[in-house]
C-alpha atoms as a PDB file:
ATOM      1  CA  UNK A   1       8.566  21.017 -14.334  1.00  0.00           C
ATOM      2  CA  UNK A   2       6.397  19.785 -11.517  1.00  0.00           C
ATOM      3  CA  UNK A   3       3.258  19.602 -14.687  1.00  0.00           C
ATOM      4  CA  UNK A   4       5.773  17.059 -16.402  1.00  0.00           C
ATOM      5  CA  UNK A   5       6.366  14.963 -13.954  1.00  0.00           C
ATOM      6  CA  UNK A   6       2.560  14.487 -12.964  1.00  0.00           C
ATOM      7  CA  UNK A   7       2.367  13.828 -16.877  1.00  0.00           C
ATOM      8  CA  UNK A   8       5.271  11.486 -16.872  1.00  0.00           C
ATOM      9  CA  UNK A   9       3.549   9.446 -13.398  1.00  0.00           C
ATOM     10  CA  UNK A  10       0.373   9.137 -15.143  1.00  0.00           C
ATOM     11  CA  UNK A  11       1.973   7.756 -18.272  1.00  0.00           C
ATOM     12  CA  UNK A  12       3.956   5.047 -15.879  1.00  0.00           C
ATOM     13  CA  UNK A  13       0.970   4.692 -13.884  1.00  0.00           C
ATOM     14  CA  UNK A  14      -1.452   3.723 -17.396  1.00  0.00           C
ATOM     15  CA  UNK A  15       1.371   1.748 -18.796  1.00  0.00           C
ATOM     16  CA  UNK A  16       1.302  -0.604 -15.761  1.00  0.00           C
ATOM     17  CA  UNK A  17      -2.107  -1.061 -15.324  1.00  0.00           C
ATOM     18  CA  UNK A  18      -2.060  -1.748 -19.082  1.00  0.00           C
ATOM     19  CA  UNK A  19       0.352  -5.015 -18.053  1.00  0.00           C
ATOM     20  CA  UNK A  20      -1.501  -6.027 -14.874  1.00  0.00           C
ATOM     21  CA  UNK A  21      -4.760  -4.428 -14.773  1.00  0.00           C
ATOM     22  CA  UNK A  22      -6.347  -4.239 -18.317  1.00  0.00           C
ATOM     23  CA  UNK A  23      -9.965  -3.928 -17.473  1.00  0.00           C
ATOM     24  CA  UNK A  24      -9.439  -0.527 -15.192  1.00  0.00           C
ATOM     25  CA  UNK A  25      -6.785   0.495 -17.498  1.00  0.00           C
ATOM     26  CA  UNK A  26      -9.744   0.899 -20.249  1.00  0.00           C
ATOM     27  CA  UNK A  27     -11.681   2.354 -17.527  1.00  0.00           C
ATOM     28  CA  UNK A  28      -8.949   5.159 -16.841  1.00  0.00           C
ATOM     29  CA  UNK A  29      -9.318   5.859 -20.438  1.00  0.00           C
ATOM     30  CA  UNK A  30     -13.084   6.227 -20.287  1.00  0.00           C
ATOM     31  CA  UNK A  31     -12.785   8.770 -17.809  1.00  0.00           C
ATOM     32  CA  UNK A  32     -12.765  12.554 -17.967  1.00  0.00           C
ATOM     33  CA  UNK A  33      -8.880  13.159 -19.513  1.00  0.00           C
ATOM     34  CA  UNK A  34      -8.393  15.693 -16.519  1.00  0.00           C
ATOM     35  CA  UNK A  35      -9.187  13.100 -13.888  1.00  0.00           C
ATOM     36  CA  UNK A  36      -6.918  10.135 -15.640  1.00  0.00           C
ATOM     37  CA  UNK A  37      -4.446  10.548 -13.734  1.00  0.00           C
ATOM     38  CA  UNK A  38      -5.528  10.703 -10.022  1.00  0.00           C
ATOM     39  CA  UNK A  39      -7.459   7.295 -11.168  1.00  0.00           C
ATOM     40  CA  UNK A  40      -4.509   5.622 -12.735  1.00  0.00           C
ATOM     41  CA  UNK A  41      -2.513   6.033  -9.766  1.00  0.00           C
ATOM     42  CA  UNK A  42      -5.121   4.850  -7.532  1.00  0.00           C
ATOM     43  CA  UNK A  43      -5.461   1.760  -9.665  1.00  0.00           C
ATOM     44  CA  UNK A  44      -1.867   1.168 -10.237  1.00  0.00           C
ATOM     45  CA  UNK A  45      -1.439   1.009  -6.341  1.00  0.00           C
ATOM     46  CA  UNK A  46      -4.408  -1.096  -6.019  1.00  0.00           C
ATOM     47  CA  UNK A  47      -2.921  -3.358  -8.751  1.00  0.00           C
ATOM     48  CA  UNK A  48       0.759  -3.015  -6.716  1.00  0.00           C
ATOM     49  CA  UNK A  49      -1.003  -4.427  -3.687  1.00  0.00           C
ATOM     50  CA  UNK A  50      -3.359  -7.228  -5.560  1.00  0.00           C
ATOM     51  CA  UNK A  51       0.196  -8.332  -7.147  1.00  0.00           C
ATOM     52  CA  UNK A  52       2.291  -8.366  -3.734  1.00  0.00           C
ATOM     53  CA  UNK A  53       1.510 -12.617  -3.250  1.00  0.00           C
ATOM     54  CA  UNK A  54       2.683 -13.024  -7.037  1.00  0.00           C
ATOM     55  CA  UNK A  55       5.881 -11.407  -6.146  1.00  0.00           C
ATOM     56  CA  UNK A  56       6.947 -12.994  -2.628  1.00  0.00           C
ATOM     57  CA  UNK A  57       7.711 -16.829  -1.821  1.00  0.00           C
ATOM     58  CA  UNK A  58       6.569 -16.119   2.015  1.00  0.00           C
ATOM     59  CA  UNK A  59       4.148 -13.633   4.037  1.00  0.00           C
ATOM     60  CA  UNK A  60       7.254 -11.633   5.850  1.00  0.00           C
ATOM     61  CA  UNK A  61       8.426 -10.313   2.598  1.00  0.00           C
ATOM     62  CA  UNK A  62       5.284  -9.475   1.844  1.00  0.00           C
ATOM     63  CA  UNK A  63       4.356  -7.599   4.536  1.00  0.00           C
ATOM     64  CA  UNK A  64       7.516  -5.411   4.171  1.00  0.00           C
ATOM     65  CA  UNK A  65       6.124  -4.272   1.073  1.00  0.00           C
ATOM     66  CA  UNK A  66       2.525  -3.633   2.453  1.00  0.00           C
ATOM     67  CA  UNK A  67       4.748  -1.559   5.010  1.00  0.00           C
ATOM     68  CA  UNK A  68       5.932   0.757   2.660  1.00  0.00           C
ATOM     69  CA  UNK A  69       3.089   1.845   1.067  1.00  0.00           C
ATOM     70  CA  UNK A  70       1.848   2.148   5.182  1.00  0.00           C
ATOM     71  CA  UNK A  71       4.309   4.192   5.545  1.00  0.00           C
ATOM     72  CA  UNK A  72       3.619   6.245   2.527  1.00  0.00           C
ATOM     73  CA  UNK A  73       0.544   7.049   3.657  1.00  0.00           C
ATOM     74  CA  UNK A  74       0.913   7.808   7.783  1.00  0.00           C
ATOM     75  CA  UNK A  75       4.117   9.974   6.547  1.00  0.00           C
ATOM     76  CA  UNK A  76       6.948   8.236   6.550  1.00  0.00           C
ATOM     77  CA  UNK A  77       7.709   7.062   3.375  1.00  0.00           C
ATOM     78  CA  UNK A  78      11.532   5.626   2.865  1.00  0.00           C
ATOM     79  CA  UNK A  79      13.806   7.470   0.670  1.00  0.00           C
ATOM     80  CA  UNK A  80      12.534   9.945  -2.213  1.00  0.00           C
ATOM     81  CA  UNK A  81       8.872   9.264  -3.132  1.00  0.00           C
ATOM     82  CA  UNK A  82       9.709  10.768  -6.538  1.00  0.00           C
ATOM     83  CA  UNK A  83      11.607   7.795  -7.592  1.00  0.00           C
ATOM     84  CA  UNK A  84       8.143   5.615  -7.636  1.00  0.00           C
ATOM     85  CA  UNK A  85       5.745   6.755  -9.932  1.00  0.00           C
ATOM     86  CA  UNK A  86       2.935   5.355  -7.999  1.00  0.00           C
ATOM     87  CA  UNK A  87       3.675   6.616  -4.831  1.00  0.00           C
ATOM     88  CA  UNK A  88       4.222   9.962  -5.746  1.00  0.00           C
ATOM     89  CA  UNK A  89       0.664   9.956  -8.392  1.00  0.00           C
ATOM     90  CA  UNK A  90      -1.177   8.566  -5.187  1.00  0.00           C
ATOM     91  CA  UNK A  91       0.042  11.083  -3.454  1.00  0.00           C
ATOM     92  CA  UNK A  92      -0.735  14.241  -5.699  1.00  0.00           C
ATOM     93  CA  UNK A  93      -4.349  12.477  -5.958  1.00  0.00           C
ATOM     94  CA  UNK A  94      -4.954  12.234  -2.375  1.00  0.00           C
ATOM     95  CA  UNK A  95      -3.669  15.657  -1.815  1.00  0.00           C
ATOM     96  CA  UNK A  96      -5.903  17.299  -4.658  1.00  0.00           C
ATOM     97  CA  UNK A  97      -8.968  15.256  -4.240  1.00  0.00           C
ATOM     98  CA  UNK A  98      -8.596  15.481  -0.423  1.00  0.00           C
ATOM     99  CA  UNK A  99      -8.983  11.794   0.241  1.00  0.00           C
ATOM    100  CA  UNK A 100      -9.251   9.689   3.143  1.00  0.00           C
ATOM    101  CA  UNK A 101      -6.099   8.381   3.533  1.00  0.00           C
ATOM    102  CA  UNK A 102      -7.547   5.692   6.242  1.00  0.00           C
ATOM    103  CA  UNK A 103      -9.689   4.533   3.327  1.00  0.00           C
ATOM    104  CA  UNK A 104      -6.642   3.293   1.544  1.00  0.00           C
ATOM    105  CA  UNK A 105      -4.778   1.998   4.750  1.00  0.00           C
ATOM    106  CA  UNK A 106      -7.437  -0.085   5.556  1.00  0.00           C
ATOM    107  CA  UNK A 107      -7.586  -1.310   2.034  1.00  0.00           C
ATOM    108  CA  UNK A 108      -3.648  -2.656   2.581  1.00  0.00           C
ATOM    109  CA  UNK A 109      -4.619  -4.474   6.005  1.00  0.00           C
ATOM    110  CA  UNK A 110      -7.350  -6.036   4.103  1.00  0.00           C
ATOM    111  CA  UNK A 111      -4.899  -6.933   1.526  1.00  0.00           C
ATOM    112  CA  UNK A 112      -2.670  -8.349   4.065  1.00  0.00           C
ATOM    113  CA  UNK A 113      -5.130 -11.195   4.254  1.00  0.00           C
ATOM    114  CA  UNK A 114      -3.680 -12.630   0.633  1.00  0.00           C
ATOM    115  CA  UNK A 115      -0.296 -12.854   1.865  1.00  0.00           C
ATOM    116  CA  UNK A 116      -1.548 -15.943   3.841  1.00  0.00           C
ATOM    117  CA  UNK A 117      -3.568 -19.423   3.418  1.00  0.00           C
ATOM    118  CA  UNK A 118      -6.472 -18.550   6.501  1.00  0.00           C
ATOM    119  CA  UNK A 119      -9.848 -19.233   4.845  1.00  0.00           C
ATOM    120  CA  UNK A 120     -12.953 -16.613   5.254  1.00  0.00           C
ATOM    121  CA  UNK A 121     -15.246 -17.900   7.872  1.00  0.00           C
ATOM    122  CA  UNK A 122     -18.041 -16.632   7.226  1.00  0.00           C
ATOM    123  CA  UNK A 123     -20.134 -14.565   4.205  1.00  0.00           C
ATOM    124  CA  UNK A 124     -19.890 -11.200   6.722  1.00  0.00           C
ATOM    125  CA  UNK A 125     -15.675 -12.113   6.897  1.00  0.00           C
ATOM    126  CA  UNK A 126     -15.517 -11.581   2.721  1.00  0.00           C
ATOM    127  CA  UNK A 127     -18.178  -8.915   2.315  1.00  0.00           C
ATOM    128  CA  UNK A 128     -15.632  -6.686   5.260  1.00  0.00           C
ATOM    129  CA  UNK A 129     -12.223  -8.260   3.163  1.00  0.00           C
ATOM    130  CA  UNK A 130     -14.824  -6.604  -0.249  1.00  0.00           C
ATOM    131  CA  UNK A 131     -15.955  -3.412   1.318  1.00  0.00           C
ATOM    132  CA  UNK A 132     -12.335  -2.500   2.415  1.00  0.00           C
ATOM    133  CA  UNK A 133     -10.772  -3.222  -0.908  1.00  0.00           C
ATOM    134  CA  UNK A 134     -13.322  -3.291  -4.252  1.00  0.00           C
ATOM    135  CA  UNK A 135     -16.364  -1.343  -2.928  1.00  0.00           C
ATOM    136  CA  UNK A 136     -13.564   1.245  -1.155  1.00  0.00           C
ATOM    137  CA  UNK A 137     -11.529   1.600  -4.328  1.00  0.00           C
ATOM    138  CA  UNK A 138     -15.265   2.526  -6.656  1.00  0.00           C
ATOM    139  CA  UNK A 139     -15.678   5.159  -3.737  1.00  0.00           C
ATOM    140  CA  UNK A 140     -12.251   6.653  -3.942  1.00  0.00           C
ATOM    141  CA  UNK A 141     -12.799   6.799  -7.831  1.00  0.00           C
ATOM    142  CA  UNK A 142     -15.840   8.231  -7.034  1.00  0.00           C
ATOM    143  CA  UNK A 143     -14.263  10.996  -5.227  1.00  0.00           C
ATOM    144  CA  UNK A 144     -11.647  11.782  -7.766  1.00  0.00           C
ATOM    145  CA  UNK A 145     -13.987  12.008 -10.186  1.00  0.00           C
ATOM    146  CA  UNK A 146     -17.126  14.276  -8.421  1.00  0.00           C
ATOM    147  CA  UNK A 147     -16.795  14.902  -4.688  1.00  0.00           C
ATOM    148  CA  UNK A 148     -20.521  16.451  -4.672  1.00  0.00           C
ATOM    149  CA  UNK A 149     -21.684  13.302  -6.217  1.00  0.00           C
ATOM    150  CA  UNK A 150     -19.426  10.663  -4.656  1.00  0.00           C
ATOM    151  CA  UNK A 151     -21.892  10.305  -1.410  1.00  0.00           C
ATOM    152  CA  UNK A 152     -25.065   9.236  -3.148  1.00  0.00           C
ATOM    153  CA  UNK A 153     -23.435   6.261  -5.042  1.00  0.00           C
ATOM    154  CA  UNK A 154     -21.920   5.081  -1.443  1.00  0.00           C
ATOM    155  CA  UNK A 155     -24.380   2.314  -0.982  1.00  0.00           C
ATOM    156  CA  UNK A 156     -24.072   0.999  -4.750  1.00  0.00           C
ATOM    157  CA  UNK A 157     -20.440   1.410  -4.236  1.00  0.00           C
ATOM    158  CA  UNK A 158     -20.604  -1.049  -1.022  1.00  0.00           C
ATOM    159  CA  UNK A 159     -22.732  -3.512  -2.774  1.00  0.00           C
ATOM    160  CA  UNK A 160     -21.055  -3.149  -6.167  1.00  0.00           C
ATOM    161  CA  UNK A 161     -17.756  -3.514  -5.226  1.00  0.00           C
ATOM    162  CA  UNK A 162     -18.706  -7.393  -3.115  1.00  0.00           C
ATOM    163  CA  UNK A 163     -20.078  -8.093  -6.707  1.00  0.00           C
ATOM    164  CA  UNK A 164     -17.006  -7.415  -8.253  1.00  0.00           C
ATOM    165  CA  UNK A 165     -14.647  -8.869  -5.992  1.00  0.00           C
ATOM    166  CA  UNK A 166     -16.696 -11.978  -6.185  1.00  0.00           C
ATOM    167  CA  UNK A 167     -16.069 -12.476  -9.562  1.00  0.00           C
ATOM    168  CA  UNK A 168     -12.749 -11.628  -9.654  1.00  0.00           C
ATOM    169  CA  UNK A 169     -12.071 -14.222  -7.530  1.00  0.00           C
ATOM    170  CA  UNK A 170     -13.884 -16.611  -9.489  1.00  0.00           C
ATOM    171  CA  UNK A 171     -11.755 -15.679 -11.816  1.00  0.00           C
ATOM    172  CA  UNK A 172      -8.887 -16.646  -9.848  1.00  0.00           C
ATOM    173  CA  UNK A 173     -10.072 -19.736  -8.666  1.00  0.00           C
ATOM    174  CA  UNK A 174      -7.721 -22.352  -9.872  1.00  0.00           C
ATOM    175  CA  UNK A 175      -4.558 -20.641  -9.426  1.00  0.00           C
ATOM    176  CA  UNK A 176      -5.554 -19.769  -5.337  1.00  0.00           C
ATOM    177  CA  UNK A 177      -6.510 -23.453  -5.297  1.00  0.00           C
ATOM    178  CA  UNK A 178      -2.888 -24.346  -6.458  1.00  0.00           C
ATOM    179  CA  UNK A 179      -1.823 -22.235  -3.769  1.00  0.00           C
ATOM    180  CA  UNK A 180      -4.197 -23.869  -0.944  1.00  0.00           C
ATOM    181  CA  UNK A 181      -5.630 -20.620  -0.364  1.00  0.00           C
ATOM    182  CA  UNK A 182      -9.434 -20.390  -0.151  1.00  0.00           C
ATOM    183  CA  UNK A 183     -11.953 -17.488  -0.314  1.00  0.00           C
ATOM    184  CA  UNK A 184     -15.177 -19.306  -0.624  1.00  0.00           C
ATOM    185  CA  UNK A 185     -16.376 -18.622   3.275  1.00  0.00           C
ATOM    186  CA  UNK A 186     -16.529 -22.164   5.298  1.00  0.00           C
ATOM    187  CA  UNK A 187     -20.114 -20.870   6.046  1.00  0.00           C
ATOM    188  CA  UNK A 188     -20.971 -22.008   2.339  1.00  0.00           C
ATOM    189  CA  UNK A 189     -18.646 -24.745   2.098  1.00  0.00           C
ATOM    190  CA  UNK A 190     -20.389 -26.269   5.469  1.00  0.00           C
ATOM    191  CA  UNK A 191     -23.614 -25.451   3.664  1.00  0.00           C
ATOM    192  CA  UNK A 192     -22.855 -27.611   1.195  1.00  0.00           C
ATOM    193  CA  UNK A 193     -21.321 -30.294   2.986  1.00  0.00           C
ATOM    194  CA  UNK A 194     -17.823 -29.574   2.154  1.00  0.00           C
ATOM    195  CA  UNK A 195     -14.551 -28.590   4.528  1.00  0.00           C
ATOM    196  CA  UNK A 196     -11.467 -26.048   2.963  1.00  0.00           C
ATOM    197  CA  UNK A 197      -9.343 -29.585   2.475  1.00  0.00           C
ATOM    198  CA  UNK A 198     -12.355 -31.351   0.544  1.00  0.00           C
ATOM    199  CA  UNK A 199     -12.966 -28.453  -1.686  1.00  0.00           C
ATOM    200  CA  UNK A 200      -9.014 -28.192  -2.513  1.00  0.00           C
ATOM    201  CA  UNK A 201      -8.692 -31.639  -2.857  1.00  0.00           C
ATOM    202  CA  UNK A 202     -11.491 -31.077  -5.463  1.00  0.00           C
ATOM    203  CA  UNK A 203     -12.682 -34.259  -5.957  1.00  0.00           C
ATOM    204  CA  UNK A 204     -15.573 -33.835  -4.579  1.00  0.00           C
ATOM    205  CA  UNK A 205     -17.056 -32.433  -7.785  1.00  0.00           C
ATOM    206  CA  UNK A 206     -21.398 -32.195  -7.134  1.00  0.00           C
ATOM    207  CA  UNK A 207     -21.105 -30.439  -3.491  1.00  0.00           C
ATOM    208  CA  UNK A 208     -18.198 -28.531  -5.289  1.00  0.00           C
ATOM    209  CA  UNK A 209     -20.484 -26.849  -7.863  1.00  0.00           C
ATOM    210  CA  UNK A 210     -22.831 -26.251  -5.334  1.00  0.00           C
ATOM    211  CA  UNK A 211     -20.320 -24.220  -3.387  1.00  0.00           C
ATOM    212  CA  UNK A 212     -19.195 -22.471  -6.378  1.00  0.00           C
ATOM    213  CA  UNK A 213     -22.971 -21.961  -7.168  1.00  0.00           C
ATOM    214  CA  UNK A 214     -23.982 -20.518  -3.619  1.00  0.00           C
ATOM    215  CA  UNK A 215     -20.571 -18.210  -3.724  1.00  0.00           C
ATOM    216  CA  UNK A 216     -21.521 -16.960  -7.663  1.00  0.00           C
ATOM    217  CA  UNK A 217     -25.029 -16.361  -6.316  1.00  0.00           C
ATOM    218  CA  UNK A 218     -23.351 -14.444  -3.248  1.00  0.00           C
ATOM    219  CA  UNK A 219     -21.764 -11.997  -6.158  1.00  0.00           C
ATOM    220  CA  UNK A 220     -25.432 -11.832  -8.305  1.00  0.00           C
ATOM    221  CA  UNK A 221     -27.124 -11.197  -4.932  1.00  0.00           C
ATOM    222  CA  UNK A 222     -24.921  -8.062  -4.365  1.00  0.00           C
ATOM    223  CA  UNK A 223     -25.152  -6.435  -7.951  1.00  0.00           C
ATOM    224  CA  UNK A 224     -28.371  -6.675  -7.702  1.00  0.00           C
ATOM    225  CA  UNK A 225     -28.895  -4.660  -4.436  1.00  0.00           C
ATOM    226  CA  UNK A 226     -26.446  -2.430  -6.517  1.00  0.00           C
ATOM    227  CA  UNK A 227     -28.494  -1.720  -9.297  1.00  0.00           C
ATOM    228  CA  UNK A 228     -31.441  -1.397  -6.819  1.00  0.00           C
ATOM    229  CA  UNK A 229     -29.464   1.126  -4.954  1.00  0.00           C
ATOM    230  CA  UNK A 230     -30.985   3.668  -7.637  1.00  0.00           C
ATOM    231  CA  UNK A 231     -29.318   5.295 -10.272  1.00  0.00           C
ATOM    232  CA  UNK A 232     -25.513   6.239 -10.588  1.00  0.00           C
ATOM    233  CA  UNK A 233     -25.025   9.688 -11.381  1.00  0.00           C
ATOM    234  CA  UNK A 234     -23.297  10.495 -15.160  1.00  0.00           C
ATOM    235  CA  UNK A 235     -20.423  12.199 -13.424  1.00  0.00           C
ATOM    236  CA  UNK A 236     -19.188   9.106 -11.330  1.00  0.00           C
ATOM    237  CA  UNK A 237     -20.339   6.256 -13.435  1.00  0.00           C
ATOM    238  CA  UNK A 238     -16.475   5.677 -14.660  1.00  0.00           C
ATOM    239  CA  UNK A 239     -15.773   4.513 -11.473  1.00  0.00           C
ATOM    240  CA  UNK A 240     -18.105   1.613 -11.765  1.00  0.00           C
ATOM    241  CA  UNK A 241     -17.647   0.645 -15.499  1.00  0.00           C
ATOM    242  CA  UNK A 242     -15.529  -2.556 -14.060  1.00  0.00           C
ATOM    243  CA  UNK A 243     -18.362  -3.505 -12.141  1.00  0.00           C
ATOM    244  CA  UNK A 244     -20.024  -4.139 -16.162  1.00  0.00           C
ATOM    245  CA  UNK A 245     -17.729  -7.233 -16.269  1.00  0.00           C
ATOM    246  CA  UNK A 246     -18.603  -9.283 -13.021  1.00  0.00           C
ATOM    247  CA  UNK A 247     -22.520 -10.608 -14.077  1.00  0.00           C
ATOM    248  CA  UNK A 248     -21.198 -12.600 -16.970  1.00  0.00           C
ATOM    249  CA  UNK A 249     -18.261 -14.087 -15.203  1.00  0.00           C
ATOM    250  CA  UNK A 250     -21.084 -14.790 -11.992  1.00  0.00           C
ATOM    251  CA  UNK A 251     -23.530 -16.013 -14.568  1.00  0.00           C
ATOM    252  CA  UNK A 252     -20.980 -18.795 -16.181  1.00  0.00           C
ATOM    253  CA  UNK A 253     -19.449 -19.451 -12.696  1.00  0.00           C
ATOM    254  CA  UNK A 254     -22.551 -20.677 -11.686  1.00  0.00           C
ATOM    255  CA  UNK A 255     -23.325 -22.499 -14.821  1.00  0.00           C
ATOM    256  CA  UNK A 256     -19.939 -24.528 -14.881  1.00  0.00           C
ATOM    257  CA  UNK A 257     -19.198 -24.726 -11.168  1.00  0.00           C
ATOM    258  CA  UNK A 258     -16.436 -27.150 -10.321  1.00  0.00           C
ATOM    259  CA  UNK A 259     -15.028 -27.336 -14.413  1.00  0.00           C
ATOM    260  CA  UNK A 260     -14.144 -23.518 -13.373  1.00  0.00           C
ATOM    261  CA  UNK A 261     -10.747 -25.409 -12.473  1.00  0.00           C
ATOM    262  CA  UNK A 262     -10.254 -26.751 -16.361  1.00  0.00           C
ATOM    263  CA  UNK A 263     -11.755 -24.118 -18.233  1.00  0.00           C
ATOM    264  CA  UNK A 264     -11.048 -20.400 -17.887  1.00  0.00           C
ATOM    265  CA  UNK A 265     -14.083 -18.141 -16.952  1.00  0.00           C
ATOM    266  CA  UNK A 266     -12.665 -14.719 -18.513  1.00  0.00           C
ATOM    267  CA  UNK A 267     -14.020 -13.451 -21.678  1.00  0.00           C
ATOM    268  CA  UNK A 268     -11.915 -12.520 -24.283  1.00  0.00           C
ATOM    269  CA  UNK A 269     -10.604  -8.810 -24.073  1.00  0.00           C
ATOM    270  CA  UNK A 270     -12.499  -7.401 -27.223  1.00  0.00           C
ATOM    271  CA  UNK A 271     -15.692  -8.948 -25.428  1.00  0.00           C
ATOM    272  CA  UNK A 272     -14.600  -7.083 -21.977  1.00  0.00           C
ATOM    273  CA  UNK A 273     -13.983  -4.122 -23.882  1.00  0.00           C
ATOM    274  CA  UNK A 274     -16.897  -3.545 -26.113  1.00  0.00           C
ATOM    275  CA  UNK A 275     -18.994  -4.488 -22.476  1.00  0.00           C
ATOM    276  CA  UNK A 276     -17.399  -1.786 -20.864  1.00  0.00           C
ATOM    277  CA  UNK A 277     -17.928   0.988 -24.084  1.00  0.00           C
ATOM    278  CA  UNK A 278     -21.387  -0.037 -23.904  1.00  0.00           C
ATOM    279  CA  UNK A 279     -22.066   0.686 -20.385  1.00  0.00           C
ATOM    280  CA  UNK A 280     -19.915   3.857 -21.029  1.00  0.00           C
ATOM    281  CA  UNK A 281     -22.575   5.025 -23.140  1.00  0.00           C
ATOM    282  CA  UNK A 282     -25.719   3.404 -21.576  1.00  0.00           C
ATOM    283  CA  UNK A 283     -24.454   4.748 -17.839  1.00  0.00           C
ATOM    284  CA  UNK A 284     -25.796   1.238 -16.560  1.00  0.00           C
ATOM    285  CA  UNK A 285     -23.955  -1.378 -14.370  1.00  0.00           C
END
């Protein structure tokens, strides 16, 4: 019975990161099949928490439903934890691959940040906001999938995951600009001349691109020191096959700068996919 339902939570777990999280569902199915389902369910409730500001109108809602997975994890979870898939794979994973539960309720302050329009002051405010979330998810991945090995990716973890996050919000650009929320740090904005309401406005389009350029270069500047960081060991280089995707979002990003808000920076999927089979096999970020 209890062998079923891990089955049927991993099933729910891949089916939703199928819907909102394509690029680490692929990666879940890259993985060693016996370790699937620890790492869907920690990407499923990193997707739950990336997805919270889609969901709710204002921050107070959203920070109810930040408080429930806080309360998952310090122990007092409300009502049965069976009745959400997520909760109750993250669970099983953190109880069979020992994991730091701090790790992942830091990673839901973090994510408390995108409940509200504050700007990141400075590079050092988004590379903490990157650590907590991107670079801390690769490690927890890494855990799940070799404990032994886990340690000696750390630093490419850290350095990987500010690449990633970088790009992702690239990615996401012109719908946080709709919003009036702003990750670009006002360090590099002020660097380039430009204020949060000048860059939102975005009619400023030269200093703009510059911003854009300096924030892509940010991203490039971390994968490198991640590739530097020597190499990945076979066993935990799933957990870093998204990584594969953020230099040619970077690369373009810096290429188009401000037209980032007319034309979409994503790749198609069968491009994303066949990038991520490749590194699969080449073990290469």
């Amino acid at each position: 019975m209890v062998d079923g339902n891990i089955a049927t939570n991993q099933d729910i777990c891949l089916a939703m990161l199928r819907d909102n999280d394509r690029d680490r569902y692929l990666a879940c199915l890259l993985s060693p099949q016996d370790k699937r389902g620890a790492l869907a369910a920690l990407y499923a409730f990193n997707a739950e928490l990336a997805r919270i500001r889609d969901l709710v109108h204002e921050p107070l809602p959203g920070e109810v439903r930040m408080q429930y997975w806080h309360d998952l994890l310090e122990g007092s979870a409300h009502g049965s934890t069976a009745a959400n898939p997520v909760a109750a794979g993250l669970l099983e994973a953190i109880e069979t691959y020992r994991l730091p539960r701090k790790t992942l309720v830091d990673m839901i302050e973090a994510r408390t940040f995108d409940l509200y329009d504050d700007p990141m002051e400075t590079r050092l405010t988004l590379e903490g906001y990157a650590g907590e979330t991107a670079s801390a998810l690769i490690q927890l991945a890494s855990l799940v999938l070799s404990p032994e090995e886990a340690p000696r990716s750390a630093d490419a973890a850290g350095h990987a995951g500010v690449a990633q996050a970088i790009a992702g919000l690239l990615l996401l650009m012109p719908l946080h600009r709709r919003r009036g929320q702003l990750y670009i740090p006002l360090q590099i904005l002020s660097a380039t001349g430009l204020d949060r309401y000048a860059f939102l406005a975005g009619e400023d389009r030269p200093r703009i691109s510059a911003a854009i350029e300096a924030f892509a270069g940010l991203g490039r500047e971390h994968l490198a020191k991640a590739r530097g960081a020597g190499p990945i060991a076979p066993a935990v280089f799933p957990a870093f096959l998204p990584v594969t995707l953020a230099e040619p979002v970077l690369r373009k990003a810096q290429r188009r700068g401000a037209l980032l808000f007319d034309r979409p920076l994503q790749p198609p999927q069968w491009r994303r996919q066949l990038a991520m089979a490749l590194a699969a096999s080449r073990r290469k970020i």
